[in-house]
C-alpha atoms as a PDB file:
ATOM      1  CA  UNK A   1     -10.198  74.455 -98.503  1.00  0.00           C
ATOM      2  CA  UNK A   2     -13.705  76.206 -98.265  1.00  0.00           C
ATOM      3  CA  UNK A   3     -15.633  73.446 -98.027  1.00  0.00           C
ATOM      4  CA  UNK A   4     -13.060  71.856 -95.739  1.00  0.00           C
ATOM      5  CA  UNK A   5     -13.647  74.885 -93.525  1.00  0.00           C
ATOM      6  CA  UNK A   6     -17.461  74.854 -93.940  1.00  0.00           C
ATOM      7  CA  UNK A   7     -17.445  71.181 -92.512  1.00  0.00           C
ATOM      8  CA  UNK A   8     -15.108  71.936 -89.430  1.00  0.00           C
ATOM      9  CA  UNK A   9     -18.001  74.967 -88.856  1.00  0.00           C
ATOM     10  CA  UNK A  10     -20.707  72.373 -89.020  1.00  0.00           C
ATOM     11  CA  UNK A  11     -19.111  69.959 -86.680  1.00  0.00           C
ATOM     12  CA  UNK A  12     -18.582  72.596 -83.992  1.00  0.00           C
ATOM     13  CA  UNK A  13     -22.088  73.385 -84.316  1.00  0.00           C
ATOM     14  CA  UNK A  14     -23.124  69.887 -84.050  1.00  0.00           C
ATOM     15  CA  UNK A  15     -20.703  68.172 -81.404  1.00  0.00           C
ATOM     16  CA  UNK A  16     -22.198  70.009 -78.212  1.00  0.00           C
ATOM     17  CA  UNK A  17     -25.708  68.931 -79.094  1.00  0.00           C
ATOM     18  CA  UNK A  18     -24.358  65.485 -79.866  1.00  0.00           C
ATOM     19  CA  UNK A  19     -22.399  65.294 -76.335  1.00  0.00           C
ATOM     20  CA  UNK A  20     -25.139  66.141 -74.477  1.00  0.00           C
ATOM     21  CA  UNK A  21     -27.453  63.224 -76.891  1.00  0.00           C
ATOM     22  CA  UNK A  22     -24.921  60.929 -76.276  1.00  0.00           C
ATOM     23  CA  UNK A  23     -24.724  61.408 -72.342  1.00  0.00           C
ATOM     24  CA  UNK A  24     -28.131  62.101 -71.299  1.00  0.00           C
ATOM     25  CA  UNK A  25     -29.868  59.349 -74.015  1.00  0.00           C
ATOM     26  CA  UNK A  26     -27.581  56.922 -75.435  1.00  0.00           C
ATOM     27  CA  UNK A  27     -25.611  56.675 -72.177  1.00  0.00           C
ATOM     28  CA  UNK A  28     -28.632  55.785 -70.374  1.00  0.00           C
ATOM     29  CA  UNK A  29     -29.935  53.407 -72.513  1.00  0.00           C
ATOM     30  CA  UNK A  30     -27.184  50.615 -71.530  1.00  0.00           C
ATOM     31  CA  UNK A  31     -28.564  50.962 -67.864  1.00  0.00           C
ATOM     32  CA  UNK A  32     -32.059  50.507 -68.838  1.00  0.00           C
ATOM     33  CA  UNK A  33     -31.247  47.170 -70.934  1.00  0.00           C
ATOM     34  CA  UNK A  34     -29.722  45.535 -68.231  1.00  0.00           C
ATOM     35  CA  UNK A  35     -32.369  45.998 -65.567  1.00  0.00           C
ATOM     36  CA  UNK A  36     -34.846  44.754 -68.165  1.00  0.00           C
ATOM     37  CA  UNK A  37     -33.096  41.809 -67.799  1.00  0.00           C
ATOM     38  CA  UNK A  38     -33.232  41.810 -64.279  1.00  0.00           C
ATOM     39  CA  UNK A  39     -36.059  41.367 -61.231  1.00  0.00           C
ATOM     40  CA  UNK A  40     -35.307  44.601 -60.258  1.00  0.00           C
ATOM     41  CA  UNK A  41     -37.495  46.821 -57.830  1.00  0.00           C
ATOM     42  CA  UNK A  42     -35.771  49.686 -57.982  1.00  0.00           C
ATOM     43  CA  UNK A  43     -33.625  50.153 -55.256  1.00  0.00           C
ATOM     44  CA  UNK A  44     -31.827  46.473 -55.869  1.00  0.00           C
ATOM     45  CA  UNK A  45     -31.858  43.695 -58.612  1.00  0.00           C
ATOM     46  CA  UNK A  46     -33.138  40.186 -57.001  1.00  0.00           C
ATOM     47  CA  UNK A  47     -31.959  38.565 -59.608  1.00  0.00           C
ATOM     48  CA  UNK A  48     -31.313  37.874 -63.581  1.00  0.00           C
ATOM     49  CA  UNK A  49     -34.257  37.053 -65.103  1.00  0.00           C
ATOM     50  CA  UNK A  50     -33.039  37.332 -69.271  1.00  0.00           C
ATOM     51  CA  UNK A  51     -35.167  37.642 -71.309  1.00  0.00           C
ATOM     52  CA  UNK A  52     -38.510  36.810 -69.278  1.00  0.00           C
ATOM     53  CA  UNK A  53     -39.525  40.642 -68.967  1.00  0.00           C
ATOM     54  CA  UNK A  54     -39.435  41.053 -72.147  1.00  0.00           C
ATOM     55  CA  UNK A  55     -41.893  37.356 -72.897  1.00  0.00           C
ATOM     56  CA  UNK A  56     -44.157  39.050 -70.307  1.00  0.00           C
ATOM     57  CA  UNK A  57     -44.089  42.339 -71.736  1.00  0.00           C
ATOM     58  CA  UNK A  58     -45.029  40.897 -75.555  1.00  0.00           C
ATOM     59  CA  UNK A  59     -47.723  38.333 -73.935  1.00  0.00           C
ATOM     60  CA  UNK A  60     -49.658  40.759 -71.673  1.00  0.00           C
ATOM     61  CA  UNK A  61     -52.998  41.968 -72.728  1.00  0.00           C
ATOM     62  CA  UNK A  62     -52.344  45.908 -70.970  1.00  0.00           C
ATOM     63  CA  UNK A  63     -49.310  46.192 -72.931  1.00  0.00           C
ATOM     64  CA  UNK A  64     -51.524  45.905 -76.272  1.00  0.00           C
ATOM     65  CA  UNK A  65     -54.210  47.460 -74.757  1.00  0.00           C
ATOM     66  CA  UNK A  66     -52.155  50.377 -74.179  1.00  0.00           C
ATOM     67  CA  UNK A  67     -50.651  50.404 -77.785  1.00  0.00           C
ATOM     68  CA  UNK A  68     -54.564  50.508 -78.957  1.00  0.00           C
ATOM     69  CA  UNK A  69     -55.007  53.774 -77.197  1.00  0.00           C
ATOM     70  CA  UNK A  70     -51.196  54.963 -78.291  1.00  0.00           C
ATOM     71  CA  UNK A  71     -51.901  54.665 -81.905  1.00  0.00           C
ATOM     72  CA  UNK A  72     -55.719  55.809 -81.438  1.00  0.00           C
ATOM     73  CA  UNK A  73     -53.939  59.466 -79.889  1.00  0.00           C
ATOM     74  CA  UNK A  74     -51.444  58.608 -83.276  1.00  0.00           C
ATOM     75  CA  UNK A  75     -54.317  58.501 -85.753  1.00  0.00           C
ATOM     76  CA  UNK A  76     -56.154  61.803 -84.801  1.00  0.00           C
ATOM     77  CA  UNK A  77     -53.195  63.806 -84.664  1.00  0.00           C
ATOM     78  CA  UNK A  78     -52.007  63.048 -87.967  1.00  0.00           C
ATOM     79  CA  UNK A  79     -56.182  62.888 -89.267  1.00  0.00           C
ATOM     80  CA  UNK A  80     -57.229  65.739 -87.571  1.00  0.00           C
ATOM     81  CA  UNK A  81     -54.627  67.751 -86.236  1.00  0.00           C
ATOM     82  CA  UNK A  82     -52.056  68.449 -88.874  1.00  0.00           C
ATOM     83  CA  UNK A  83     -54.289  68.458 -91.511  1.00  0.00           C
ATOM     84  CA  UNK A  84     -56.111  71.397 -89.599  1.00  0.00           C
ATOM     85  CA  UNK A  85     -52.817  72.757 -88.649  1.00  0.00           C
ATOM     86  CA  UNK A  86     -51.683  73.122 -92.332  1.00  0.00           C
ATOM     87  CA  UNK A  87     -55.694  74.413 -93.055  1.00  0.00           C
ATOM     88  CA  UNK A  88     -55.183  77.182 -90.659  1.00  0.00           C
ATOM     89  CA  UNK A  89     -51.436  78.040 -92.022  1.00  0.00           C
ATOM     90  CA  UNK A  90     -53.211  78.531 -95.567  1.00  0.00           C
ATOM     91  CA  UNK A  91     -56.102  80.740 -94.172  1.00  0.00           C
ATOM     92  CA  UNK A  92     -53.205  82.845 -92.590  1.00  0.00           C
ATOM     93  CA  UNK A  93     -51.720  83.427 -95.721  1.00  0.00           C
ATOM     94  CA  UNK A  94     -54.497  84.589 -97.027  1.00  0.00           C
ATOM     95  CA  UNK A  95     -55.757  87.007 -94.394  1.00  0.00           C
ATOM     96  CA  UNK A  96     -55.029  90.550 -93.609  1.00  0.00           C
ATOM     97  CA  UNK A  97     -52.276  92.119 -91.179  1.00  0.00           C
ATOM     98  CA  UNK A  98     -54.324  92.740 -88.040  1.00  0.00           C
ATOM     99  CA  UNK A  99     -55.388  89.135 -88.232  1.00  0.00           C
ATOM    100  CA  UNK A 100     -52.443  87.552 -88.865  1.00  0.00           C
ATOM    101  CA  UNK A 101     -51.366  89.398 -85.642  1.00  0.00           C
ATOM    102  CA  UNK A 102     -54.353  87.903 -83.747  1.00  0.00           C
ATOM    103  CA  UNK A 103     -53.789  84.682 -84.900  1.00  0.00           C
ATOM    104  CA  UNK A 104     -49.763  84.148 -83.696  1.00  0.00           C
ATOM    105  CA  UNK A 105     -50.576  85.833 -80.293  1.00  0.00           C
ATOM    106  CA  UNK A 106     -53.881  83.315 -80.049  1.00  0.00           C
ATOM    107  CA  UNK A 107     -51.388  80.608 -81.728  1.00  0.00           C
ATOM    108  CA  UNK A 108     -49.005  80.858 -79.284  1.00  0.00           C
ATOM    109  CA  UNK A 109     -50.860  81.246 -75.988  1.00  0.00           C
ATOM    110  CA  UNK A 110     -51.875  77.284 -75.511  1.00  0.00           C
ATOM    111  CA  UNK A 111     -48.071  76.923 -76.032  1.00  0.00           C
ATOM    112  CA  UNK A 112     -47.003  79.133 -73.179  1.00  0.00           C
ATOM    113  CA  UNK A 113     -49.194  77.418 -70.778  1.00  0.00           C
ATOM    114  CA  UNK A 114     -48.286  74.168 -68.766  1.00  0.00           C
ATOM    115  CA  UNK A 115     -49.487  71.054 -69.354  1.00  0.00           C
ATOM    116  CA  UNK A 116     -51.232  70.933 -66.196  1.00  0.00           C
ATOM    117  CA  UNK A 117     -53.407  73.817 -67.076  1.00  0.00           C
ATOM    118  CA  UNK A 118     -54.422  73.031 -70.225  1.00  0.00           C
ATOM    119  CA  UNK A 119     -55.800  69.542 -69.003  1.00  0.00           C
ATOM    120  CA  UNK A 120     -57.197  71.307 -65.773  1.00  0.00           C
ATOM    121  CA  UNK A 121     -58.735  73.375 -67.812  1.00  0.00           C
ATOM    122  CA  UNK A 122     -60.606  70.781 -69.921  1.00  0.00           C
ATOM    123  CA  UNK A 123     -61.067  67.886 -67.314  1.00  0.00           C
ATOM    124  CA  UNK A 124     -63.151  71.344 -64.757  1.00  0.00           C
ATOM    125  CA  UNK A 125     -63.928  73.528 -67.946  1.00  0.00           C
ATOM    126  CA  UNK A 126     -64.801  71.343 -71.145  1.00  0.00           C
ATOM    127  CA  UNK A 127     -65.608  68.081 -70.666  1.00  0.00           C
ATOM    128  CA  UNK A 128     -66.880  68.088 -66.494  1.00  0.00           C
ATOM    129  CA  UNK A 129     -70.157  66.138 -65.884  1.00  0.00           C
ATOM    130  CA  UNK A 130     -72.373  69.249 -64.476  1.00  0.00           C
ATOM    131  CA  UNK A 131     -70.515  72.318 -65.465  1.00  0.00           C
ATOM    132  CA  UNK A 132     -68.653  71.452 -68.125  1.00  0.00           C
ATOM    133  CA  UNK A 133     -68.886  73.569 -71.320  1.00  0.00           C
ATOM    134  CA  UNK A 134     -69.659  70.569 -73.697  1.00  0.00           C
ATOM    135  CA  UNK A 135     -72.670  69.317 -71.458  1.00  0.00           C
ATOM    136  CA  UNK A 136     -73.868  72.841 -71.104  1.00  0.00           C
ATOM    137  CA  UNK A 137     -74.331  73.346 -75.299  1.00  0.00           C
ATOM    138  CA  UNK A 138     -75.964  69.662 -75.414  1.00  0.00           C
ATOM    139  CA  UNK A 139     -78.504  70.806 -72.935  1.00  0.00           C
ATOM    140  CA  UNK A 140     -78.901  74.165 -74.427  1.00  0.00           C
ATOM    141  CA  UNK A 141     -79.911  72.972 -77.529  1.00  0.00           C
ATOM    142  CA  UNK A 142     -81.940  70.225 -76.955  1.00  0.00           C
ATOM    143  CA  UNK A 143     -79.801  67.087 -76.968  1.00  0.00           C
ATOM    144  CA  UNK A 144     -79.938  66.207 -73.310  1.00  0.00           C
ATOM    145  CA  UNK A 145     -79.659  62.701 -74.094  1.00  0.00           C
ATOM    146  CA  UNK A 146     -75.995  62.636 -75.437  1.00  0.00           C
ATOM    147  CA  UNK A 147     -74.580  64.619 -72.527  1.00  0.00           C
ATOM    148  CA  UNK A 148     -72.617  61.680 -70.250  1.00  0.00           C
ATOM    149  CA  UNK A 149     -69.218  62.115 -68.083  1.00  0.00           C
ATOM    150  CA  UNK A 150     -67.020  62.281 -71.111  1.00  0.00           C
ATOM    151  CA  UNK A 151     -63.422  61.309 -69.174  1.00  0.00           C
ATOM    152  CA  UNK A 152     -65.692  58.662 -67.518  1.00  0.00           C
ATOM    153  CA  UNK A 153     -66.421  56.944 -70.284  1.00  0.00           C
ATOM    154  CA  UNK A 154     -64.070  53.670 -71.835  1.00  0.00           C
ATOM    155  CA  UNK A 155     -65.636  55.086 -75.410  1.00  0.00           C
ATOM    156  CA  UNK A 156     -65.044  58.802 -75.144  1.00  0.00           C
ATOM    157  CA  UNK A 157     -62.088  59.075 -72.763  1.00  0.00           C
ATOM    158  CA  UNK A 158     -59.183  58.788 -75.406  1.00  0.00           C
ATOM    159  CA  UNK A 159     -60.463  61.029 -77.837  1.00  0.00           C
ATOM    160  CA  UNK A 160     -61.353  63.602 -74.962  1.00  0.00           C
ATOM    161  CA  UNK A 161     -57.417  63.475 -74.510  1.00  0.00           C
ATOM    162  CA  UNK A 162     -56.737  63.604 -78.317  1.00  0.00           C
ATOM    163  CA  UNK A 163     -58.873  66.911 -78.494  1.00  0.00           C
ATOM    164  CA  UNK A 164     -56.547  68.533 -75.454  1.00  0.00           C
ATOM    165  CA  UNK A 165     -53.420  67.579 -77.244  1.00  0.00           C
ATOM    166  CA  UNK A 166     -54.751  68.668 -80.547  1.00  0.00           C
ATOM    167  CA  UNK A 167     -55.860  71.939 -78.815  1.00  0.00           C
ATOM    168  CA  UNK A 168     -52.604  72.553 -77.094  1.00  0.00           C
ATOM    169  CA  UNK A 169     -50.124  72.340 -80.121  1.00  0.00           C
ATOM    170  CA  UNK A 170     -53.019  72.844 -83.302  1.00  0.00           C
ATOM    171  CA  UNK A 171     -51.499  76.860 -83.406  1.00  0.00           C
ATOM    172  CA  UNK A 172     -47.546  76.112 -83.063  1.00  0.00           C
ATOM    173  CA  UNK A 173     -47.735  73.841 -85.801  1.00  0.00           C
ATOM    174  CA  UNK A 174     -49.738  75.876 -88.544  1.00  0.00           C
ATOM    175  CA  UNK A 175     -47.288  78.882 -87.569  1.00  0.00           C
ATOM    176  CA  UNK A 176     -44.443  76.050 -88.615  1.00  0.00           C
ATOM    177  CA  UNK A 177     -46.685  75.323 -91.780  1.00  0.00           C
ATOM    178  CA  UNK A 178     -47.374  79.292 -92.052  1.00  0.00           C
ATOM    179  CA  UNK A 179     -43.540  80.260 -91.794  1.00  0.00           C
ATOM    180  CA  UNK A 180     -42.752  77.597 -94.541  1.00  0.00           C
ATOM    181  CA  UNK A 181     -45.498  78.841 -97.091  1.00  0.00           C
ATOM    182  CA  UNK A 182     -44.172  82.612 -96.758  1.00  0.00           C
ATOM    183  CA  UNK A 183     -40.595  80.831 -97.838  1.00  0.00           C
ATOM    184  CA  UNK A 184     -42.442  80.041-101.441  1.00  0.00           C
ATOM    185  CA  UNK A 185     -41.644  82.224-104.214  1.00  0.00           C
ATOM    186  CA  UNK A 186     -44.748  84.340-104.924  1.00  0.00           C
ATOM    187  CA  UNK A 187     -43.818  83.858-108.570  1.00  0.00           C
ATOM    188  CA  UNK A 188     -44.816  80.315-108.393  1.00  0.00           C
ATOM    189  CA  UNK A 189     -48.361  81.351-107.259  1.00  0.00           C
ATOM    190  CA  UNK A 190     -48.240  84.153-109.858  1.00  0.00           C
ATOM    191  CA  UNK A 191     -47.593  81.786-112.728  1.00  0.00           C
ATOM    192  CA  UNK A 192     -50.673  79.067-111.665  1.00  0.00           C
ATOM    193  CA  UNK A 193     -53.135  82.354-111.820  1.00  0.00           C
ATOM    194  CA  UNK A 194     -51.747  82.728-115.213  1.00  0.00           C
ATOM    195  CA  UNK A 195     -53.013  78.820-115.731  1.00  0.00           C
ATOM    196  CA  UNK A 196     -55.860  79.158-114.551  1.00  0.00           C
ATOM    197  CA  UNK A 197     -55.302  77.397-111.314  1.00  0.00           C
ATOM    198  CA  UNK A 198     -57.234  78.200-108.135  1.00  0.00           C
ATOM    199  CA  UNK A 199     -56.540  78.775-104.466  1.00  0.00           C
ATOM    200  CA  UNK A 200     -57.158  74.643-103.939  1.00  0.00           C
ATOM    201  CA  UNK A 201     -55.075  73.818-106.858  1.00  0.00           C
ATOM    202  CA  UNK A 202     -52.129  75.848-106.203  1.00  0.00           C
ATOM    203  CA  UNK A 203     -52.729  74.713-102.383  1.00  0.00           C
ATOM    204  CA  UNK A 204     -51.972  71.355-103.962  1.00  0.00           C
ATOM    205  CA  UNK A 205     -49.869  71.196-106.834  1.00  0.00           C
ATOM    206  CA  UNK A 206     -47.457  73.943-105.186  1.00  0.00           C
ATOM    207  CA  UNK A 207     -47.701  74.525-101.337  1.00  0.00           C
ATOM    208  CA  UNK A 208     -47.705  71.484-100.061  1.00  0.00           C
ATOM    209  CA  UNK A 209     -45.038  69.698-102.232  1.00  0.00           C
ATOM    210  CA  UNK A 210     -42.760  72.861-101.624  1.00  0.00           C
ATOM    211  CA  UNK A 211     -43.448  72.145 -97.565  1.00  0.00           C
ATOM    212  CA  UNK A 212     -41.884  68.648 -97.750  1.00  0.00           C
ATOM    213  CA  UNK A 213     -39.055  69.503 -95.128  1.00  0.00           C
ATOM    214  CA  UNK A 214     -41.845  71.592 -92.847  1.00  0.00           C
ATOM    215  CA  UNK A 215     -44.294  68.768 -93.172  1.00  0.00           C
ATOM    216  CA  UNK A 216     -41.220  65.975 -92.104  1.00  0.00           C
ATOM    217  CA  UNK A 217     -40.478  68.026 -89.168  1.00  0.00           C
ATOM    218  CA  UNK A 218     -44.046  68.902 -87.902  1.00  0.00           C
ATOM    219  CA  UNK A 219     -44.814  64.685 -88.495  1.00  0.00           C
ATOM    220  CA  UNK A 220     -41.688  63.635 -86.354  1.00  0.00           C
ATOM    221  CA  UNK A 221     -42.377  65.645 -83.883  1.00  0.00           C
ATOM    222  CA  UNK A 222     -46.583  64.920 -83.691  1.00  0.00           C
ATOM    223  CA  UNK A 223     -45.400  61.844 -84.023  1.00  0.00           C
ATOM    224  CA  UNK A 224     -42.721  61.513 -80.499  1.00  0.00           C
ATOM    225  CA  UNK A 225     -44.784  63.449 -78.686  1.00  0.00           C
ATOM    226  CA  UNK A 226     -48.103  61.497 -79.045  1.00  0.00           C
ATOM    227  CA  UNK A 227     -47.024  57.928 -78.864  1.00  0.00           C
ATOM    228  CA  UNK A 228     -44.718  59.564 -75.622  1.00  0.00           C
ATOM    229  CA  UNK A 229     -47.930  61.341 -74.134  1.00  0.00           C
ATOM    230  CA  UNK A 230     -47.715  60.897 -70.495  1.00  0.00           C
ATOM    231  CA  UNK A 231     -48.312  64.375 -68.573  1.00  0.00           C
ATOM    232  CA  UNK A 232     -51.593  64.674 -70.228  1.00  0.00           C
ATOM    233  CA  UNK A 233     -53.269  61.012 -69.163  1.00  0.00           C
ATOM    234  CA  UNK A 234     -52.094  62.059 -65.872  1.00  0.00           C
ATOM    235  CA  UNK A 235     -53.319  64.738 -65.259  1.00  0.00           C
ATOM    236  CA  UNK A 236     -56.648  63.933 -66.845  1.00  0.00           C
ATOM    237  CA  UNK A 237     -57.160  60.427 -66.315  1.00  0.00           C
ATOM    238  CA  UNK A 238     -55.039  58.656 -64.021  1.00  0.00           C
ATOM    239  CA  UNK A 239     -55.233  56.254 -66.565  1.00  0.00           C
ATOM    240  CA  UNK A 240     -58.897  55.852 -66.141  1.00  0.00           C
ATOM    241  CA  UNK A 241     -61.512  54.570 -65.790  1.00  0.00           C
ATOM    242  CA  UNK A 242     -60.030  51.212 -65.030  1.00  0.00           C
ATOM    243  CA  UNK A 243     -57.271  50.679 -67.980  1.00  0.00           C
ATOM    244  CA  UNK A 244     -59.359  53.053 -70.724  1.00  0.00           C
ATOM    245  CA  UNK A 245     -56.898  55.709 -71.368  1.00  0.00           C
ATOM    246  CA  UNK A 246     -53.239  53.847 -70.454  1.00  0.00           C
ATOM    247  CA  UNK A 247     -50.836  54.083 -73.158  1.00  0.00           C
ATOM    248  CA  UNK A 248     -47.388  52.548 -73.575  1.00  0.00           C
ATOM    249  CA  UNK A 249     -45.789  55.409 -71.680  1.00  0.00           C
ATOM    250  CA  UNK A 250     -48.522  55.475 -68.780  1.00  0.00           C
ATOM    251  CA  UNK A 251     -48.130  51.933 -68.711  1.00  0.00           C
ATOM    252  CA  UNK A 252     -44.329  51.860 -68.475  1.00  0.00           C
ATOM    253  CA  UNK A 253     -44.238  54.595 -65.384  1.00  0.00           C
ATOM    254  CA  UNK A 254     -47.404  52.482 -63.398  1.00  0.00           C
ATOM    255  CA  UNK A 255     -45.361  49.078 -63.616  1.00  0.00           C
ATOM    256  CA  UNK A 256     -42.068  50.904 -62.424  1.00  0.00           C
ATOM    257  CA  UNK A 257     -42.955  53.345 -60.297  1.00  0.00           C
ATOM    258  CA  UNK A 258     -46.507  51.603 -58.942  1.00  0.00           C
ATOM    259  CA  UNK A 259     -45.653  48.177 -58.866  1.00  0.00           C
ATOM    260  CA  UNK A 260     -41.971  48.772 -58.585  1.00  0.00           C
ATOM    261  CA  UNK A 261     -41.408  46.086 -61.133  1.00  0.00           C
ATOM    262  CA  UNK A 262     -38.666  47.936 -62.925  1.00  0.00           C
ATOM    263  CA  UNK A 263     -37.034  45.182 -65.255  1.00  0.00           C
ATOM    264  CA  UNK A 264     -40.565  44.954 -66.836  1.00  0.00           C
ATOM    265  CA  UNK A 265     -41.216  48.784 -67.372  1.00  0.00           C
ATOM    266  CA  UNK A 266     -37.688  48.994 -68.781  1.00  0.00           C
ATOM    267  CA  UNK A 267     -38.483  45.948 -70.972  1.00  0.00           C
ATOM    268  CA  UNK A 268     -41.654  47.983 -71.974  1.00  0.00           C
ATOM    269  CA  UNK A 269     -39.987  51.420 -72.485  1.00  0.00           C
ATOM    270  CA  UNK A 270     -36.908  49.607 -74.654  1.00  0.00           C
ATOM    271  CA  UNK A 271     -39.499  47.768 -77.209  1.00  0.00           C
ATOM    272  CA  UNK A 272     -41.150  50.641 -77.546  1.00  0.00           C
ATOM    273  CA  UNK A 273     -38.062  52.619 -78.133  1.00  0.00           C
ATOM    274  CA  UNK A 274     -37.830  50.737 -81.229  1.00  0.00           C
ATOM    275  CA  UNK A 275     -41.069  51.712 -82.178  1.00  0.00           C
ATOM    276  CA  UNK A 276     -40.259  54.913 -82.299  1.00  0.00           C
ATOM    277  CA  UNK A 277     -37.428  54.583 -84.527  1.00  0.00           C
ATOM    278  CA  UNK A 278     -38.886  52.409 -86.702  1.00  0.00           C
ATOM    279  CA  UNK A 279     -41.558  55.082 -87.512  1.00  0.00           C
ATOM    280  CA  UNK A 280     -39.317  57.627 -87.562  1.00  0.00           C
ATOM    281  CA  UNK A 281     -37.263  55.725 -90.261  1.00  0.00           C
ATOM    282  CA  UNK A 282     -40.701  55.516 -91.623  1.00  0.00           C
ATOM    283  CA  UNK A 283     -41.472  59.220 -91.741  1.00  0.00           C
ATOM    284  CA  UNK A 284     -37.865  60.128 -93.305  1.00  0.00           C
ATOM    285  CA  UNK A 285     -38.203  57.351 -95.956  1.00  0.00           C
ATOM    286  CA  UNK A 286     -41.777  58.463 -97.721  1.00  0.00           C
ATOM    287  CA  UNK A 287     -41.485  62.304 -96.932  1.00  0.00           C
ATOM    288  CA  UNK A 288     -38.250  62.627 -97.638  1.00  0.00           C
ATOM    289  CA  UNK A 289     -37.456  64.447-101.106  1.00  0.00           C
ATOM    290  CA  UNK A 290     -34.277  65.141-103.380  1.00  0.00           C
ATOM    291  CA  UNK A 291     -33.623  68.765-101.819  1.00  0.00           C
ATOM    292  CA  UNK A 292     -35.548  71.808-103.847  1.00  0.00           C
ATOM    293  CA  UNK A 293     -33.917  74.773-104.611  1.00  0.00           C
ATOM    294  CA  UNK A 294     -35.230  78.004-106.029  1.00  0.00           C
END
């Protein structure tokens, strides 16, 4: 009868968010598919086209051009990003009280601001031509010759963007990483000094395994909201120069909402919907874990 009870309790919880998943996601899903079979401009459908948007989608060169700069934002959030997240969560445990308190209020502030100010900020602040921060330390120390237009450039531009997004979200995810380690039992740690083991080790052999559920979360999420970057690019870019920072997103809103071809952006948005699954099937199959207790 408990347990009986303890599901009912669960599906209460569960059923409002799954309404509102259902309605605003699922529900719109069925619309999308058939105007991806359609000529559609928006406004009317000028005819059934099948599966043609979705030939043109696979054959065009911008659609995998796009995916190259998707999967480029991909690789240095999960290289760069999340490994320095979970770097600064172990620092934190280690440091004293008055820093930890610095560090969530300095954690949190890129968090609380839009997304138009933090790229504002770094297209007129950081990476700007003249006045921009990164120009002005090449110059001041001698290496005038690698100074260039950084969001100007096909070979910089993406990883310009990558270093926004990593800025942006580097302090909400260590305090996700930071809020799992304080979970540990401190007998664990206790009983690898006995061993002999050192801060790496037990960083190792004990943190990190026991953050398996953290770790799945913080991917997932890294993982939805790079390949569905879209605010950033436009704000930054524009998609610029030319085609050099479009991703699968960017590329999806410019053929709708440009071009008004909207059977081939929802063509584009519903293969890469799949995408998305697929790695997050991905992500729960090799993180996932038989659940710890302790």
């Amino acid at each position: 009868m408990k347990s009986f009870y303890s599901k009912r309790a669960k599906l209460v919880f569960i059923l409002p968010g799954f309404i509102l998943f259902t309605v605003f996601v699922i529900y719109s899903i069925v619309p999308c598919f058939i105007m991806s079979l359609q000529n559609h401009n928006g406004a009317a459908s000028l005819g059934w086209v099948g599966i043609e948007n979705y030939v043109t989608t696979l054959k065009s060169p911008a659609f995998w051009a796009a995916h190259k700069n998707t999967y480029w934002l991909l690789a240095l959030e999960l290289l760069v990003g999340i490994p320095g997240s979970l770097l600064l969560a172990l620092m934190l445990d280690r440091a004293g009280k008055a820093a930890k308190a610095i560090y969530r209020f300095a954690a949190l502030f890129p968090i609380v601001l839009s997304v138009a100010v933090v790229g504002k900020f770094f297209v007129l602040g950081i990476f700007d031509t003249n006045v921009g921060l990164l120009n002005s330390i090449l110059n001041s120390v001698g290496l005038e010759n690698l100074t260039r237009s950084w969001l100007s450039d096909s070979k910089t531009v993406m990883t310009c963007i990558a270093i926004a997004y990593i800025w942006q979200y580097l302090g909400m995810n260590s305090l996700l990483f930071y809020t799992g380690i304080r979970t540990i039992p401190g007998e664990f740690y206790e009983a690898a000094l006995i061993d002999g083991a050192g801060f790496l080790k037990a960083s190792i052999h004990i943190t990190i395994p026991l953050l398996q559920d953290v770790l799945k979360y913080v991917l997932i999420g890294a993982t939805i909201g790079t390949l569905g970057m879209y605010s950033q690019i436009a704000i930054m870019t524009r998609g610029g120069p030319g085609r050099a920072s479009r991703t699968v997103i960017y590329e999806m809103f410019y053929q709708a909402f440009k071009t008004n071809r909207f059977g081939y952006g929802c063509a584009i948005a519903l293969l890469f919907l799949l995408e998305c699954i697929f790695w997050a099937f991905i992500i729960n199959k090799f993180v996932a874990r038989e659940p710890i207790e302790y």
